[in-house]
N, C-alpha and C. Protein backbone atom coordinates (compact mmCIF):
# COMPACT_ATOMS: atom_id res chain seq x y z
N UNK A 1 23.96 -11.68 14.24
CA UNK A 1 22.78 -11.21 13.53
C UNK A 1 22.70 -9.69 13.64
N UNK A 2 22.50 -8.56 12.83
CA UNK A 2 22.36 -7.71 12.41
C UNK A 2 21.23 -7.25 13.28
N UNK A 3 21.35 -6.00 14.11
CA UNK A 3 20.24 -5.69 15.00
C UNK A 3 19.85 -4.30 13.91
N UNK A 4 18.02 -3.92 13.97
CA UNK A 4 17.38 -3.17 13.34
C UNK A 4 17.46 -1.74 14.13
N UNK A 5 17.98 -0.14 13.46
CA UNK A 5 17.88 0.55 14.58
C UNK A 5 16.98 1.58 13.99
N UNK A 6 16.57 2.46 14.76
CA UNK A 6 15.60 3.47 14.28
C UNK A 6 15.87 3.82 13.30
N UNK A 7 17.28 4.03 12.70
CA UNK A 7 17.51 5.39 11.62
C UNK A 7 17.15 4.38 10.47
N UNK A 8 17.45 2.93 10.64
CA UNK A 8 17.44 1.86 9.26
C UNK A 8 15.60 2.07 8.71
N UNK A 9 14.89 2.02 10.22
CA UNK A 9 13.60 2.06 9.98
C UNK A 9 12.91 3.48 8.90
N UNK A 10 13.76 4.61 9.70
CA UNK A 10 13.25 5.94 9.38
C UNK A 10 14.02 5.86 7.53
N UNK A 11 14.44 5.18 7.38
CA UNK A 11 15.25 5.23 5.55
C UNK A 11 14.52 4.34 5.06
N UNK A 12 13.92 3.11 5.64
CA UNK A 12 12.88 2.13 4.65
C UNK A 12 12.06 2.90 4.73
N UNK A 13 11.18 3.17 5.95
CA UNK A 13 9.69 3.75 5.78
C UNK A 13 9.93 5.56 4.75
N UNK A 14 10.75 6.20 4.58
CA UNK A 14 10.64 7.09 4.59
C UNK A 14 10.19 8.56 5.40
N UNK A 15 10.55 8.57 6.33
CA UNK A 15 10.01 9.40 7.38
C UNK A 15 11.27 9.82 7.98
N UNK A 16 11.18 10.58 9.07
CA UNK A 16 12.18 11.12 9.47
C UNK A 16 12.64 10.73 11.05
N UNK A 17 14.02 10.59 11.13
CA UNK A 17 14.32 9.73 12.56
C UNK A 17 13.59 10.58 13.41
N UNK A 18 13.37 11.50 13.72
CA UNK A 18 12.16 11.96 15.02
C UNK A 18 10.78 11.38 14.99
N UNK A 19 10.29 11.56 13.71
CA UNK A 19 9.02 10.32 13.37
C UNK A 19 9.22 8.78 13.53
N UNK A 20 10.14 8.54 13.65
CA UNK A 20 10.22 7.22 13.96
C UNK A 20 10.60 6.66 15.66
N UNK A 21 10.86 7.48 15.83
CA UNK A 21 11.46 7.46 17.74
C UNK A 21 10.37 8.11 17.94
N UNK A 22 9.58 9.16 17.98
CA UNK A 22 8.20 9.30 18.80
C UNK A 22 7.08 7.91 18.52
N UNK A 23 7.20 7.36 17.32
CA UNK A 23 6.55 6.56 17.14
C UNK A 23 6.95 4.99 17.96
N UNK A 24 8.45 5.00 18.24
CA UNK A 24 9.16 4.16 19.14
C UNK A 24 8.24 3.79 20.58
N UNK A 25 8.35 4.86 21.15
CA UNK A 25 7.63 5.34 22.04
C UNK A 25 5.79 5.09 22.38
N UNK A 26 5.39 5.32 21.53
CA UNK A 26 4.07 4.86 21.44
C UNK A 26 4.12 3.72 21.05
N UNK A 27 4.09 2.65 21.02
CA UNK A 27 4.42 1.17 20.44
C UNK A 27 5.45 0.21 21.24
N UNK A 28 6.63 0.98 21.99
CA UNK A 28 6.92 0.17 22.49
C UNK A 28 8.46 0.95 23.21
N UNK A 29 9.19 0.83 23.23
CA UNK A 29 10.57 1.66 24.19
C UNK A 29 11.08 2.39 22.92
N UNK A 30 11.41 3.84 23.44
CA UNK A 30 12.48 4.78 22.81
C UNK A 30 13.85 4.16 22.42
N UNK A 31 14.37 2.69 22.57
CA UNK A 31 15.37 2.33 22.00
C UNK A 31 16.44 2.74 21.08
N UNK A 32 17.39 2.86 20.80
CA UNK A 32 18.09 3.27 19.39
C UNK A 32 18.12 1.98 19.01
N UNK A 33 18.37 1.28 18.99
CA UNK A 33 18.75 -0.72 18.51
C UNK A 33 17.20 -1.33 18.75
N UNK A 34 16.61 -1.51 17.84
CA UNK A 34 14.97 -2.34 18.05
C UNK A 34 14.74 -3.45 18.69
N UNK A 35 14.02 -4.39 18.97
CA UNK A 35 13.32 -5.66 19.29
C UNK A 35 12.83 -5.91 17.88
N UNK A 36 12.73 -6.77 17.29
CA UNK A 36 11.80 -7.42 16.25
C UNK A 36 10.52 -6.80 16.59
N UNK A 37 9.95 -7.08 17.54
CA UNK A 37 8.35 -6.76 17.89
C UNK A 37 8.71 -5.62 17.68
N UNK A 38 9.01 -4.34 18.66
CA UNK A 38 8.65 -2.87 17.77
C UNK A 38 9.09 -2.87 16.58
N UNK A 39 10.18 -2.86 15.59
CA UNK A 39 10.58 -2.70 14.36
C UNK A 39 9.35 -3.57 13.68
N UNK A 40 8.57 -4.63 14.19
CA UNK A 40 7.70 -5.32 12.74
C UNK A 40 6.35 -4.44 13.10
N UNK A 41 5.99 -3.64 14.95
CA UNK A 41 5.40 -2.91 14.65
C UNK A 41 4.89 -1.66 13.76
N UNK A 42 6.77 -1.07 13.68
CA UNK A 42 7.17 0.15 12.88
C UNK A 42 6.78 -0.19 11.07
N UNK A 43 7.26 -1.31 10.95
CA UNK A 43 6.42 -1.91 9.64
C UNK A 43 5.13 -2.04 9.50
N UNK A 44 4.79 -2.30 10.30
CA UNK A 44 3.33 -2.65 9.84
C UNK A 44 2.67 -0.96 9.51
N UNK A 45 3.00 -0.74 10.33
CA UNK A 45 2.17 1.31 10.90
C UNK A 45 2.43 1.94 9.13
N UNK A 46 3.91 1.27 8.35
CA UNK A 46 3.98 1.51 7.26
C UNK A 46 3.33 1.16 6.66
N UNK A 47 2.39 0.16 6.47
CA UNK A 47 1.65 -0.70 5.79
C UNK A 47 0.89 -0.08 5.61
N UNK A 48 0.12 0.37 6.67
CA UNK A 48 -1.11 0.86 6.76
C UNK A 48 -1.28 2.22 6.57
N UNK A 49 0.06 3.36 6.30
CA UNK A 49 -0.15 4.38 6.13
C UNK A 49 -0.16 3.88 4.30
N UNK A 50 0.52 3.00 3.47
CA UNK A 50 0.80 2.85 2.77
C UNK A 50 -0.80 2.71 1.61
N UNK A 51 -1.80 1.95 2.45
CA UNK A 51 -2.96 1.37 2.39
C UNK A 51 -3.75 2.79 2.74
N UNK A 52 -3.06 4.09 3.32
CA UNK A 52 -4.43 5.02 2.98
C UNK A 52 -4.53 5.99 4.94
N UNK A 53 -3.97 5.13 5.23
CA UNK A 53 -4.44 5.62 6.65
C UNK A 53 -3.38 6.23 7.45
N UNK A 54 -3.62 7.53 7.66
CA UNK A 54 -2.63 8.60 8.31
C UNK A 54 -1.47 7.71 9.15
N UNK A 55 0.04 8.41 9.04
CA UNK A 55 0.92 8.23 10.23
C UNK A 55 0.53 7.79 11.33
N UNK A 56 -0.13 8.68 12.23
CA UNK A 56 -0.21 8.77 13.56
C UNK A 56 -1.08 7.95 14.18
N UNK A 57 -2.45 7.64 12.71
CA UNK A 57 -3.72 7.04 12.91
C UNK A 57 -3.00 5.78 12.82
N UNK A 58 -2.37 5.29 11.99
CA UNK A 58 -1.83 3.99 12.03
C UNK A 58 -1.01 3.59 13.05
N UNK A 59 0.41 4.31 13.67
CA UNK A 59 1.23 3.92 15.10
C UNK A 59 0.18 3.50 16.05
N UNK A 60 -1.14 4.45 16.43
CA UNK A 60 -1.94 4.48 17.28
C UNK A 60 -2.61 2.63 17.20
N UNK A 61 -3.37 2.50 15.94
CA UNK A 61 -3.75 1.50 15.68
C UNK A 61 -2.69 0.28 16.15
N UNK A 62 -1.73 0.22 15.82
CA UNK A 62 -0.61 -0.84 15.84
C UNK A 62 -0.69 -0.86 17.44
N UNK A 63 -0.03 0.43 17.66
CA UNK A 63 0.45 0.03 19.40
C UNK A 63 -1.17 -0.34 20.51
N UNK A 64 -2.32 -0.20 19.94
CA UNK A 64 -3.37 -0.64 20.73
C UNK A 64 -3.76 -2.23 20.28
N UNK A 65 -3.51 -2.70 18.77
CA UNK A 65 -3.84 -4.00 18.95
C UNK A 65 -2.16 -4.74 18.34
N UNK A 66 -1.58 -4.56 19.28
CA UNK A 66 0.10 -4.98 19.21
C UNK A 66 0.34 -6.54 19.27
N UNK A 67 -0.96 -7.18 20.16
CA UNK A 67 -0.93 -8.23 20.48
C UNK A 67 -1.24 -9.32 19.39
N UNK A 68 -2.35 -8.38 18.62
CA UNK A 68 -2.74 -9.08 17.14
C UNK A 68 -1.77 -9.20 16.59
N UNK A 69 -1.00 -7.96 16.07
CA UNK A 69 0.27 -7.86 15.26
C UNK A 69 1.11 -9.12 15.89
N UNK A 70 1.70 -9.30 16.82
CA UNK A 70 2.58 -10.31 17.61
C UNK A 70 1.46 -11.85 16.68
N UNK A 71 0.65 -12.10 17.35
CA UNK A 71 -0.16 -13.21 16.81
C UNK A 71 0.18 -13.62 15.55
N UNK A 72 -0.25 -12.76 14.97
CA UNK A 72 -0.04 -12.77 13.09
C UNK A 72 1.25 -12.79 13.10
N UNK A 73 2.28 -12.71 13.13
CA UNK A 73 3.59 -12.29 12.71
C UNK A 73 4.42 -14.01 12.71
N UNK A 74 3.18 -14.95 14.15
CA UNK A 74 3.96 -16.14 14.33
C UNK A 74 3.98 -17.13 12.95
N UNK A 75 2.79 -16.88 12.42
CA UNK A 75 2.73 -17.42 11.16
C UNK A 75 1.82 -16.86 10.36
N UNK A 76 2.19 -15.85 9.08
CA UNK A 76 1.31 -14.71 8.71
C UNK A 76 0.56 -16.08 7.35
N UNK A 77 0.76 -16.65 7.06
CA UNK A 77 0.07 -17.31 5.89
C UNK A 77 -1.05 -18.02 6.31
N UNK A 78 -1.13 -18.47 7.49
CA UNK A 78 -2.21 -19.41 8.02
C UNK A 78 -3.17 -18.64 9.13
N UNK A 79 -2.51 -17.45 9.65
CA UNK A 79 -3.59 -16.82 10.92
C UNK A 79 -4.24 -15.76 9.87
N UNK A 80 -5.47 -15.50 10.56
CA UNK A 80 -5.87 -14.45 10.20
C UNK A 80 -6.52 -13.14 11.71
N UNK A 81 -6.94 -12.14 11.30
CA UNK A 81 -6.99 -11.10 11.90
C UNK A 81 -7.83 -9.58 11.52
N UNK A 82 -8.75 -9.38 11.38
CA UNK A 82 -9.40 -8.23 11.48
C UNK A 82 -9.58 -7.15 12.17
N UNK A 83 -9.57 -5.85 12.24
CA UNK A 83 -9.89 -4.89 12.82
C UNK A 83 -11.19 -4.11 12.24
N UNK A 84 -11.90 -3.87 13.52
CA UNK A 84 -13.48 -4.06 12.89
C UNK A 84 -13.61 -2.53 13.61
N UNK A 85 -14.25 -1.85 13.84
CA UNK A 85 -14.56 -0.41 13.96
C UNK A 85 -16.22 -0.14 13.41
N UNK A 86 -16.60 -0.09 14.87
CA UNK A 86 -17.97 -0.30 15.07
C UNK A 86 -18.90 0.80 15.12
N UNK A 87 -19.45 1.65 14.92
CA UNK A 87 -20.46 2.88 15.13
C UNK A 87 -21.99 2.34 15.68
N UNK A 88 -21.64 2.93 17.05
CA UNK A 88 -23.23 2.82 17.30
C UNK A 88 -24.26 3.38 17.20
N UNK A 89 -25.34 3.04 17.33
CA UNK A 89 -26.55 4.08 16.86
C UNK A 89 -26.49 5.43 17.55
N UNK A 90 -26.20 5.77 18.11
CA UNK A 90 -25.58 7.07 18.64
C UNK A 90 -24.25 8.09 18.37
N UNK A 91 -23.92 7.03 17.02
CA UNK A 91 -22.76 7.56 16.49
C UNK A 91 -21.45 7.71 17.53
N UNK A 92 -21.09 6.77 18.32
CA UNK A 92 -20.25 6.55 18.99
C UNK A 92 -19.77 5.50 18.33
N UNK A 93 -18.33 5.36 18.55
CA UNK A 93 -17.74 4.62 17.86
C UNK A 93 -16.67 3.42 18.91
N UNK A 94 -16.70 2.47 18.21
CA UNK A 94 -15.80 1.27 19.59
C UNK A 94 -14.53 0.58 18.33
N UNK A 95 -13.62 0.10 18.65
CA UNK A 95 -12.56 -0.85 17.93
C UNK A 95 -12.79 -2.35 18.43
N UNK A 96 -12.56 -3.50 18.00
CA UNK A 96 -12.51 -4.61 18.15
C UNK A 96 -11.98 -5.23 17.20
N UNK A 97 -11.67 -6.83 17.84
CA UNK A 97 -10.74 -7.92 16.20
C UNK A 97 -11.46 -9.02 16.35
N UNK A 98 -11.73 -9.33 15.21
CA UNK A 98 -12.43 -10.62 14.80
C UNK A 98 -11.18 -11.49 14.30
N UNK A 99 -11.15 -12.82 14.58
CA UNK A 99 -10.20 -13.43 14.20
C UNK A 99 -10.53 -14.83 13.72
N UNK A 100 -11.74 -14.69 13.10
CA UNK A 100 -12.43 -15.95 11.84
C UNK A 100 -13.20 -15.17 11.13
N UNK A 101 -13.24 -15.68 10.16
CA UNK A 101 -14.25 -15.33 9.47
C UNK A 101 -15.58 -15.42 9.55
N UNK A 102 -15.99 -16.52 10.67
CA UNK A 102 -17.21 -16.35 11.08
C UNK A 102 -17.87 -15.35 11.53
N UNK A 103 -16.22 -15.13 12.69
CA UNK A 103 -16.50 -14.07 13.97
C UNK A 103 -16.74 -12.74 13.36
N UNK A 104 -16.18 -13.02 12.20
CA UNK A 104 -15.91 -11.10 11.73
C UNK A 104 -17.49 -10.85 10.76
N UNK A 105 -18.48 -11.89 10.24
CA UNK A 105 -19.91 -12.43 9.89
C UNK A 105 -20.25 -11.63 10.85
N UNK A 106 -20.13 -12.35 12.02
CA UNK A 106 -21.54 -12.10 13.12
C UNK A 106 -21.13 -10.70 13.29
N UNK A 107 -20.30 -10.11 13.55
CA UNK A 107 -20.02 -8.84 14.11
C UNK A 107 -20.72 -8.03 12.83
N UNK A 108 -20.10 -7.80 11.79
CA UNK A 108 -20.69 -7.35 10.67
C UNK A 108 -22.55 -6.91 10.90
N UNK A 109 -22.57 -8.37 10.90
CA UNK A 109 -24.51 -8.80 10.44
C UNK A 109 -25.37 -8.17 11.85
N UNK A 110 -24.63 -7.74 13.08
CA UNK A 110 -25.35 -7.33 14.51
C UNK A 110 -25.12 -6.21 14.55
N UNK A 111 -24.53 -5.41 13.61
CA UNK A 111 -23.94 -3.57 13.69
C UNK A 111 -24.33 -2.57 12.68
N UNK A 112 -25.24 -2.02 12.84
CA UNK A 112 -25.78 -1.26 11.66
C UNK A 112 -24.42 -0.80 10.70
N UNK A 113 -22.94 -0.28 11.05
CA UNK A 113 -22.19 0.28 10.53
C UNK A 113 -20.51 -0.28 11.21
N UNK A 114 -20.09 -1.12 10.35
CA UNK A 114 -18.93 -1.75 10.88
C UNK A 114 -18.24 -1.22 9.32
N UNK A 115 -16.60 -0.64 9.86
CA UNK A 115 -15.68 -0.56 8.99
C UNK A 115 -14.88 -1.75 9.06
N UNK A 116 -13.95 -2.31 8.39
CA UNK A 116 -13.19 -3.68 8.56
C UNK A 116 -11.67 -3.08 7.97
N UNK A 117 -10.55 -3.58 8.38
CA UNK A 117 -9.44 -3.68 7.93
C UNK A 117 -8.55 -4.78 8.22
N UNK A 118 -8.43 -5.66 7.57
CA UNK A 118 -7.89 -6.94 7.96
C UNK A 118 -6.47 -6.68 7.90
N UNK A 119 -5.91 -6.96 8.97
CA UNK A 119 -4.94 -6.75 9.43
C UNK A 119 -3.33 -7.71 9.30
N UNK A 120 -3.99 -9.16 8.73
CA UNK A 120 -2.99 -9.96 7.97
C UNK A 120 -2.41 -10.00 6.82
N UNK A 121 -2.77 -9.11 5.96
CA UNK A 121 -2.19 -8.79 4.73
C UNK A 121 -1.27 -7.27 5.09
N UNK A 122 -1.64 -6.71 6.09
CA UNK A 122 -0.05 -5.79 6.44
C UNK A 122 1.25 -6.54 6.95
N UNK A 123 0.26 -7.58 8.28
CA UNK A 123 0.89 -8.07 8.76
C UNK A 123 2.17 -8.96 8.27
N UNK A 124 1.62 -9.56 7.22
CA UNK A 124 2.52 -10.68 5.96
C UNK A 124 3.79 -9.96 5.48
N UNK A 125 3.19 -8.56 5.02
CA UNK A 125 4.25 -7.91 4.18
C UNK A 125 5.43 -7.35 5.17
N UNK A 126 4.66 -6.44 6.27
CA UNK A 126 5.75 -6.30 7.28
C UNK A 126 6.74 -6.96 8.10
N UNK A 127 6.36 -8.56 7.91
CA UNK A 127 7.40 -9.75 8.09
C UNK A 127 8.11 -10.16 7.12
N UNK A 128 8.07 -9.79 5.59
CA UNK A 128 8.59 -9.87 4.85
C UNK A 128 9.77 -8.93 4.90
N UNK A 129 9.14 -7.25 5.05
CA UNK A 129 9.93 -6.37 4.75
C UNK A 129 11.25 -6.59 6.43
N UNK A 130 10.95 -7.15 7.11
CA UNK A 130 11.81 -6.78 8.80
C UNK A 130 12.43 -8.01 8.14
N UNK A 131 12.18 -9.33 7.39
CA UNK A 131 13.53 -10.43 7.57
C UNK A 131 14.68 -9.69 6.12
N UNK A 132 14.02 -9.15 5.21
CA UNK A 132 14.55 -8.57 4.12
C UNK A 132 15.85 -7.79 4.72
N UNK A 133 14.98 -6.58 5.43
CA UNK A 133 16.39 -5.43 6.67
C UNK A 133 16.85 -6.30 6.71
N UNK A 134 16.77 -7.28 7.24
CA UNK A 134 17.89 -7.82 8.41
C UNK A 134 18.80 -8.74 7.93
N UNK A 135 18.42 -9.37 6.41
CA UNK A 135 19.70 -9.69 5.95
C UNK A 135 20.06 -9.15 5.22
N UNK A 136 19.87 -7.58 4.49
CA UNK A 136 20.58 -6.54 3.79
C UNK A 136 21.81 -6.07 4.89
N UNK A 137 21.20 -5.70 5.76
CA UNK A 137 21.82 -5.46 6.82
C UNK A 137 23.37 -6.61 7.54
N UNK A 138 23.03 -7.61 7.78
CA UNK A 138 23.92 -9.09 7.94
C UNK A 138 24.92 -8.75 6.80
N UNK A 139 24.22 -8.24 5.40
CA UNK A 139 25.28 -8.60 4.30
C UNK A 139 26.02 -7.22 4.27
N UNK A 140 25.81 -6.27 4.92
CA UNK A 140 26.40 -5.03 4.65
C UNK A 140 27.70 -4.89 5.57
């Protein structure tokens, strides 16, 4: 099987192999040869810059709820996953994941100011795009 390495990542995402190895690093080991888990992290962080939200703001995001990403990734059609971003009346701000739709209701309906970014529709595509590599890759 065809192992994923930084430079394959830094030519899909478009970015540059130093952007992609500092981002290694924050998310998960400086590796040259990936793990699935960082490389579908490195995808996803694409997703979400893709969807609007800075480089750095996105690695950051990924490598703090990594565990979600892992979750979702076991079966992206049936789990779901939110990232909720909370402001309190003091204009302080907190992160959290709702992971029903109920859960992500109540949180909503108890927070004067909740942002949401559901996090299974990156998640889907970035398991799409890491099995895609990897048999371009197999066939090359």
């Amino acid at each position: 099987m065809a192992r994923i390495t930084q430079a394959d990542i830094a030519h899909h995402v478009g970015v540059s192999a130093m952007t992609i190895y500092r981002a290694t690093l924050t998310v998960g080991r400086g590796e040259e040869v990936l793990g699935d888990d960082v490389a579908l992290c490195l995808l996803v962080a694409s997703e979400l810059r893709d969807l609007g939200i800075a480089w750095p703001t996105a690695v950051q995001l990924v490598a703090r709820f990594r565990d979600e990403v892992s979750f979702l990734s076991f079966d992206p059609a049936l789990r779901r996953s939110w990232i909720v971003s909370v402001e309190r009346a003091d204009g302080s701000r907190f992160q959290m994941t709702a992971v029903s739709e109920r859960h992500l209701a109540s949180i909503i309906d108890s927070r004067c100011r909740a942002d949401v970014l559901a996090l299974h529709g990156p998640v889907a595509r970035a398991v799409e795009e890491l099995d895609a590599l990897k048999a371009r890759k197999a066939a090359a």
